[in-house]
N, C-alpha and C. Protein backbone atom coordinates (compact mmCIF):
# COMPACT_ATOMS: atom_id res chain seq x y z
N UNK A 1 -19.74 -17.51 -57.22
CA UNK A 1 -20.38 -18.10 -56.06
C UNK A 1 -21.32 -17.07 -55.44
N UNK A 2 -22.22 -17.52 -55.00
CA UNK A 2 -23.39 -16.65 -54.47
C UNK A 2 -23.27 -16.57 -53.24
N UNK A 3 -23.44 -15.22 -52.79
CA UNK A 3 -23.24 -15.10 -51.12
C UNK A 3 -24.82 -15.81 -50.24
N UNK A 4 -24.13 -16.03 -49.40
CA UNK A 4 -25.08 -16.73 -48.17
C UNK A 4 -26.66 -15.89 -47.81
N UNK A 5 -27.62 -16.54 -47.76
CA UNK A 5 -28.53 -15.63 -47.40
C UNK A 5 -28.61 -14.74 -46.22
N UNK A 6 -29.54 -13.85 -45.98
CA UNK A 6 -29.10 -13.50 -44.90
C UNK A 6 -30.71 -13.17 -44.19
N UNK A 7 -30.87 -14.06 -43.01
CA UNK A 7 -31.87 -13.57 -42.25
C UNK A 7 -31.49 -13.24 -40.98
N UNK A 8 -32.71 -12.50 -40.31
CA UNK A 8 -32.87 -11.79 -38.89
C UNK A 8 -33.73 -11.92 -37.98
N UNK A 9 -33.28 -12.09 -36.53
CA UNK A 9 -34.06 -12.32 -35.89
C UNK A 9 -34.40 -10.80 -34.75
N UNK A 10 -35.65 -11.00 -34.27
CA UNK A 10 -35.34 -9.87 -33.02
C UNK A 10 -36.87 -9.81 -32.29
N UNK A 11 -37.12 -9.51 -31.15
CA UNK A 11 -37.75 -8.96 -30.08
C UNK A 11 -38.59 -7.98 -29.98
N UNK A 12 -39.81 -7.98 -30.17
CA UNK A 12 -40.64 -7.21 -30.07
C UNK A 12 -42.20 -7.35 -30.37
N UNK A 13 -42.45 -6.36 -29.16
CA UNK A 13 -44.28 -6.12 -28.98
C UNK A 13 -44.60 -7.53 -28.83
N UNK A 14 -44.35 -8.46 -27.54
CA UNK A 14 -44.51 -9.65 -27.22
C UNK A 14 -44.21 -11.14 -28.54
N UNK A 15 -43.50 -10.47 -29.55
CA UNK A 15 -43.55 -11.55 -30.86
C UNK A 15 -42.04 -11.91 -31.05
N UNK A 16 -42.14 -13.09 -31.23
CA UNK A 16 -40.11 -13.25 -32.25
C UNK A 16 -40.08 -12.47 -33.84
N UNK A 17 -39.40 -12.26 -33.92
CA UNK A 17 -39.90 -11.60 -35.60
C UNK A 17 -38.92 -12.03 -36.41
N UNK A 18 -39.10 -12.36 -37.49
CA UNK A 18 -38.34 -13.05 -37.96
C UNK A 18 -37.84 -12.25 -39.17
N UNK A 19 -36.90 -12.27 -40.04
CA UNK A 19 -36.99 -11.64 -41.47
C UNK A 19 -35.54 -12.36 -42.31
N UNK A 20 -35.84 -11.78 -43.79
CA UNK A 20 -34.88 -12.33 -44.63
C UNK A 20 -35.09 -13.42 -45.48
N UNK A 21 -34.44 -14.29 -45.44
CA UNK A 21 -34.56 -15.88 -46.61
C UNK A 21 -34.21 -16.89 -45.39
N UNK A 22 -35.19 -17.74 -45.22
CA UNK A 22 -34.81 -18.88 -44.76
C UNK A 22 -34.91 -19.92 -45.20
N UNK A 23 -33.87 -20.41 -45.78
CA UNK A 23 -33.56 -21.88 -46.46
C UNK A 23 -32.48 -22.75 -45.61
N UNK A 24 -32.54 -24.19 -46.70
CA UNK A 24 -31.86 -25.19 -46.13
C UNK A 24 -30.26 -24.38 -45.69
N UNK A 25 -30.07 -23.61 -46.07
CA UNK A 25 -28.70 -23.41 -45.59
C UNK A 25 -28.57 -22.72 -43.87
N UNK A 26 -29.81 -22.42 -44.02
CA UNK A 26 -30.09 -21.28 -42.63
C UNK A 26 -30.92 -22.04 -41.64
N UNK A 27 -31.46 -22.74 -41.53
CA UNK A 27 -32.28 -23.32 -41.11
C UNK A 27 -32.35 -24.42 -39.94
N UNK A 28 -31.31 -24.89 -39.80
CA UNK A 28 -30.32 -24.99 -38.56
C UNK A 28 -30.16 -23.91 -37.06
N UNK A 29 -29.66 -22.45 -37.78
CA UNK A 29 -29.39 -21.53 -37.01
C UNK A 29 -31.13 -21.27 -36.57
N UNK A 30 -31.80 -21.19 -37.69
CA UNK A 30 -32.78 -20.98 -37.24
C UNK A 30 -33.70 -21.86 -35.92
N UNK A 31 -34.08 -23.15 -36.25
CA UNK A 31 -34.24 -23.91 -35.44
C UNK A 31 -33.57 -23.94 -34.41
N UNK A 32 -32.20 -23.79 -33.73
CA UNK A 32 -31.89 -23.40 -32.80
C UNK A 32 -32.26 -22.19 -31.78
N UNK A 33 -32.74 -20.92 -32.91
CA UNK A 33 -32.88 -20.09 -31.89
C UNK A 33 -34.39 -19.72 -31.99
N UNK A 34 -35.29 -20.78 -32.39
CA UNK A 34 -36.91 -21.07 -32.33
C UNK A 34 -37.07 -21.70 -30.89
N UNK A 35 -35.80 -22.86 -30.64
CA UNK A 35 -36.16 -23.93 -29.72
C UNK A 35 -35.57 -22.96 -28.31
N UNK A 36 -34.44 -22.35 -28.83
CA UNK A 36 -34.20 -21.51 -27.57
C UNK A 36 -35.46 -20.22 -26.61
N UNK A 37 -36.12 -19.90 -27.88
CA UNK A 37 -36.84 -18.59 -27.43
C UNK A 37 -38.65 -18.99 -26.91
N UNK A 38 -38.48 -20.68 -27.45
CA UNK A 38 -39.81 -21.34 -26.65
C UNK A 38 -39.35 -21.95 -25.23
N UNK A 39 -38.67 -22.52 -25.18
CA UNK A 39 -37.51 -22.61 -23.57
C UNK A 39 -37.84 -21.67 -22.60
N UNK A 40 -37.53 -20.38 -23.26
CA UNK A 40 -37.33 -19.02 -22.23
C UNK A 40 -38.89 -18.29 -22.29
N UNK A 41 -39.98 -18.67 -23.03
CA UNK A 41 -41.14 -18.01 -23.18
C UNK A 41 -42.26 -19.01 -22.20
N UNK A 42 -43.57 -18.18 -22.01
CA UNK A 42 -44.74 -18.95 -21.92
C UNK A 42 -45.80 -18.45 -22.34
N UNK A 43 -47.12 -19.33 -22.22
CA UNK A 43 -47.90 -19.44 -22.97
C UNK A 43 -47.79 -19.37 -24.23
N UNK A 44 -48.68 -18.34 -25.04
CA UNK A 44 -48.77 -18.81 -26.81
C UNK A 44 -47.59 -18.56 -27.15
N UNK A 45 -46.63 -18.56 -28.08
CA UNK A 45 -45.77 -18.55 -28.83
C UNK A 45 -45.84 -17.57 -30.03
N UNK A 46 -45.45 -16.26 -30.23
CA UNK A 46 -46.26 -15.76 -31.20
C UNK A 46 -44.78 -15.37 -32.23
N UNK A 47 -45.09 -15.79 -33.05
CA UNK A 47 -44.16 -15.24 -34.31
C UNK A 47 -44.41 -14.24 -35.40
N UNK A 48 -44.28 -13.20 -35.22
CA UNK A 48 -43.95 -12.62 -37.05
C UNK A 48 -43.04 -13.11 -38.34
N UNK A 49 -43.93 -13.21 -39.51
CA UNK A 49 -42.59 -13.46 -40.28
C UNK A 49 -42.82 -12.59 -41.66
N UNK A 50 -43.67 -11.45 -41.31
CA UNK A 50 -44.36 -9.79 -42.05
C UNK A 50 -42.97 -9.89 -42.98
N UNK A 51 -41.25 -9.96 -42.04
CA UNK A 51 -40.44 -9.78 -43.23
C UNK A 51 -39.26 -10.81 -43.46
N UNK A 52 -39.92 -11.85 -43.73
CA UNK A 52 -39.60 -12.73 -44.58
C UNK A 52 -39.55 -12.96 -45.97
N UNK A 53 -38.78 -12.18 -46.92
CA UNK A 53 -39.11 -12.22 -48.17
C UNK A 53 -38.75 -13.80 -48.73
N UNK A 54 -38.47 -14.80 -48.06
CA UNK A 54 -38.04 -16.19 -48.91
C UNK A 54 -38.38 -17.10 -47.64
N UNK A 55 -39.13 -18.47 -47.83
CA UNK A 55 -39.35 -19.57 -46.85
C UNK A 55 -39.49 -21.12 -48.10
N UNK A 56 -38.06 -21.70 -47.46
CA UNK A 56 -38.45 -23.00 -48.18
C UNK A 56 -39.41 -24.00 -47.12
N UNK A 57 -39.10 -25.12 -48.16
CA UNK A 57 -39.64 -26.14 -46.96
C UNK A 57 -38.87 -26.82 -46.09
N UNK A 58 -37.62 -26.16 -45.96
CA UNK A 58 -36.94 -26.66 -44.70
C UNK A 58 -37.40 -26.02 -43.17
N UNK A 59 -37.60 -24.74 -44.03
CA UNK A 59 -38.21 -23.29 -42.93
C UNK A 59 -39.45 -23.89 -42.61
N UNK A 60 -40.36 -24.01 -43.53
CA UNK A 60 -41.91 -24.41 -43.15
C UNK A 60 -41.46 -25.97 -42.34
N UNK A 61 -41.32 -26.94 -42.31
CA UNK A 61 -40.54 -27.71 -41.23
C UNK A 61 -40.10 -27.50 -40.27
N UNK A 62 -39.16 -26.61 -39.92
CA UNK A 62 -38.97 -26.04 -38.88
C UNK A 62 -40.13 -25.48 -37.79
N UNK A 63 -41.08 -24.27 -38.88
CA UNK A 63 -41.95 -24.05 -37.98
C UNK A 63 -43.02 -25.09 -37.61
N UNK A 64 -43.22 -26.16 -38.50
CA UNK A 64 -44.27 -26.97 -37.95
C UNK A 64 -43.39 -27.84 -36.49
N UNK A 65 -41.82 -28.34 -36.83
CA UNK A 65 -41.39 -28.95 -35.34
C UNK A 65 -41.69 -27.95 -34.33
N UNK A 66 -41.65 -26.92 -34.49
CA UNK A 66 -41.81 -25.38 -33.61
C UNK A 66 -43.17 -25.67 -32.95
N UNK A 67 -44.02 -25.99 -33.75
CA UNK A 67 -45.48 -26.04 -32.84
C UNK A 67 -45.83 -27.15 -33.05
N UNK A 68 -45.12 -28.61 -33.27
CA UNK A 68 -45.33 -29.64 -32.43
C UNK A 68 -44.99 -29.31 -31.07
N UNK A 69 -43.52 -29.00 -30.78
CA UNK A 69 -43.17 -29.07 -29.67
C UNK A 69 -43.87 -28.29 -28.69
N UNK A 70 -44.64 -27.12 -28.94
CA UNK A 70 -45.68 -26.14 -28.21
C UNK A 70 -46.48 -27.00 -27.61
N UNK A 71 -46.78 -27.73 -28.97
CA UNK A 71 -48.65 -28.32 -28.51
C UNK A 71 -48.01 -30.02 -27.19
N UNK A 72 -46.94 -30.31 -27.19
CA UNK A 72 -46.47 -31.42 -26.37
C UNK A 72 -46.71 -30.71 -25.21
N UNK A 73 -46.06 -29.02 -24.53
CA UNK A 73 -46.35 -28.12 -23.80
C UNK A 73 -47.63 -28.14 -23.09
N UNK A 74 -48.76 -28.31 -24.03
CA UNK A 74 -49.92 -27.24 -23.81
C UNK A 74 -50.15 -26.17 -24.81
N UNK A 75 -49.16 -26.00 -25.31
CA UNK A 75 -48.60 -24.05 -25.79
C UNK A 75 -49.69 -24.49 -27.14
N UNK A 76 -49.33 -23.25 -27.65
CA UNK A 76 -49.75 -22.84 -29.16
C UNK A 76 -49.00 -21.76 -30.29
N UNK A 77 -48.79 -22.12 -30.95
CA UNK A 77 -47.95 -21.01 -31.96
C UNK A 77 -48.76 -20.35 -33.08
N UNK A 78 -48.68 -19.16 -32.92
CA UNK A 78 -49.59 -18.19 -33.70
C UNK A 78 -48.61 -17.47 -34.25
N UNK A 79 -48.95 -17.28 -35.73
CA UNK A 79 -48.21 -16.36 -36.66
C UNK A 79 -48.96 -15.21 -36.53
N UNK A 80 -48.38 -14.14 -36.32
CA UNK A 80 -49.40 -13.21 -36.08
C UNK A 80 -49.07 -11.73 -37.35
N UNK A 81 -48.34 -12.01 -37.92
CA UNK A 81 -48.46 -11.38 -39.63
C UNK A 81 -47.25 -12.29 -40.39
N UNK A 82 -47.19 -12.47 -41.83
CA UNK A 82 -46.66 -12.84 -42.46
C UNK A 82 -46.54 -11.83 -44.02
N UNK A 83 -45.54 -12.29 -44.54
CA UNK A 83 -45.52 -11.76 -46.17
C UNK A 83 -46.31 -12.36 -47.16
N UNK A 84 -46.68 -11.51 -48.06
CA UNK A 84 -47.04 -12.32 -49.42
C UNK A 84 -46.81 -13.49 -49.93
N UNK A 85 -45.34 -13.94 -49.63
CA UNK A 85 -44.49 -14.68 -50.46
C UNK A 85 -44.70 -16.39 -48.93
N UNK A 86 -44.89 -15.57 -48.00
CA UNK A 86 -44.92 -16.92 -46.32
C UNK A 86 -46.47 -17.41 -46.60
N UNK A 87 -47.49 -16.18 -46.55
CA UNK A 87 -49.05 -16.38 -47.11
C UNK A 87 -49.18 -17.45 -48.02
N UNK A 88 -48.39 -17.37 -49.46
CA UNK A 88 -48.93 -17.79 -50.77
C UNK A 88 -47.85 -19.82 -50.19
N UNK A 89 -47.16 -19.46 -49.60
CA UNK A 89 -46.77 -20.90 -49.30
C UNK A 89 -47.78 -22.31 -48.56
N UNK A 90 -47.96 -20.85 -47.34
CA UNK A 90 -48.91 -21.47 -46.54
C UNK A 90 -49.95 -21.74 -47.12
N UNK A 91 -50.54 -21.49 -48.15
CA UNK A 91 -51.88 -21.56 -48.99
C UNK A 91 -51.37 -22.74 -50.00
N UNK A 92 -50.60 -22.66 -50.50
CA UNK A 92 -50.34 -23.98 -51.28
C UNK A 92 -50.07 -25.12 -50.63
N UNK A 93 -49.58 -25.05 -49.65
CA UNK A 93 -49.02 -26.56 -48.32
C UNK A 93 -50.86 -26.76 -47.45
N UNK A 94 -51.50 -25.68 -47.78
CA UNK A 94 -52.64 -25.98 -46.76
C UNK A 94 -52.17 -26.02 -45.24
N UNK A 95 -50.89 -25.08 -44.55
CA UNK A 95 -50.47 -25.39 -43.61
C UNK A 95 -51.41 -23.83 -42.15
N UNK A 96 -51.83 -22.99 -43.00
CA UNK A 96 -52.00 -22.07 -42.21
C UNK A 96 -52.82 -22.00 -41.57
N UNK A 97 -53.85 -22.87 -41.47
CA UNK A 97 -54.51 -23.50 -40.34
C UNK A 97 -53.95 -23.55 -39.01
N UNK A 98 -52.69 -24.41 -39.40
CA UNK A 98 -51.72 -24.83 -38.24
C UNK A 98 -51.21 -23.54 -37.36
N UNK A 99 -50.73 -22.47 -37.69
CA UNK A 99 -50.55 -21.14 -36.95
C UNK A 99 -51.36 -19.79 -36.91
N UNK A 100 -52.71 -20.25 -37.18
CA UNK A 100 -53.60 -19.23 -36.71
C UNK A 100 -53.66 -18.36 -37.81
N UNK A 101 -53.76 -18.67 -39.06
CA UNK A 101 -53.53 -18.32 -40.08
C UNK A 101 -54.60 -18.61 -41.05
């Protein structure tokens, strides 16, 4: 049996930062503490996900409910670095438009 992925979250230089693998198994926790840290923030919304070495499309889902719910706000969600591996997704989904990307 394969152990659980493991991602991270944390605080800094005005950004959420994100890192690790986020898949359907994680992705829950995640969305919870996306919806929590737009709650407690204002204006733009800015995310790192520089170390994210894994994003399915449960994750890319997530972040698009992430900046629906901004743009219901007013707000806006800006990725403000990503990995190789978040880049080459966003380029195949045609999604990086959507976060300033």
């Amino acid at each position: 049996m394969m152990a659980k992925d493991i991602w991270t979250a944390r605080n800094a230089d005005d950004a959420l930062i994100l890192g690790g693998e986020i898949d359907y198994s994680v992705t829950p926790d995640v969305r919870e503490l996306l919806l929590k840290a737009v709650r407690e923030s204002n204006g733009t919304f800015r995310l790192s996900l520089g170390d994210v070495h894994y994003l399915d499309s449960s994750g890319l889902a997530v972040l698009i409910e992430t900046r629906r719910i901004l743009m219901m706000d007013g707000r806006e969600l800006k990725v403000t670095d990503a990995s190789p591996q978040v880049r080459k997704l966003f380029s195949l989904t045609q999604v990086g438009i959507l976060f300033g990307m």
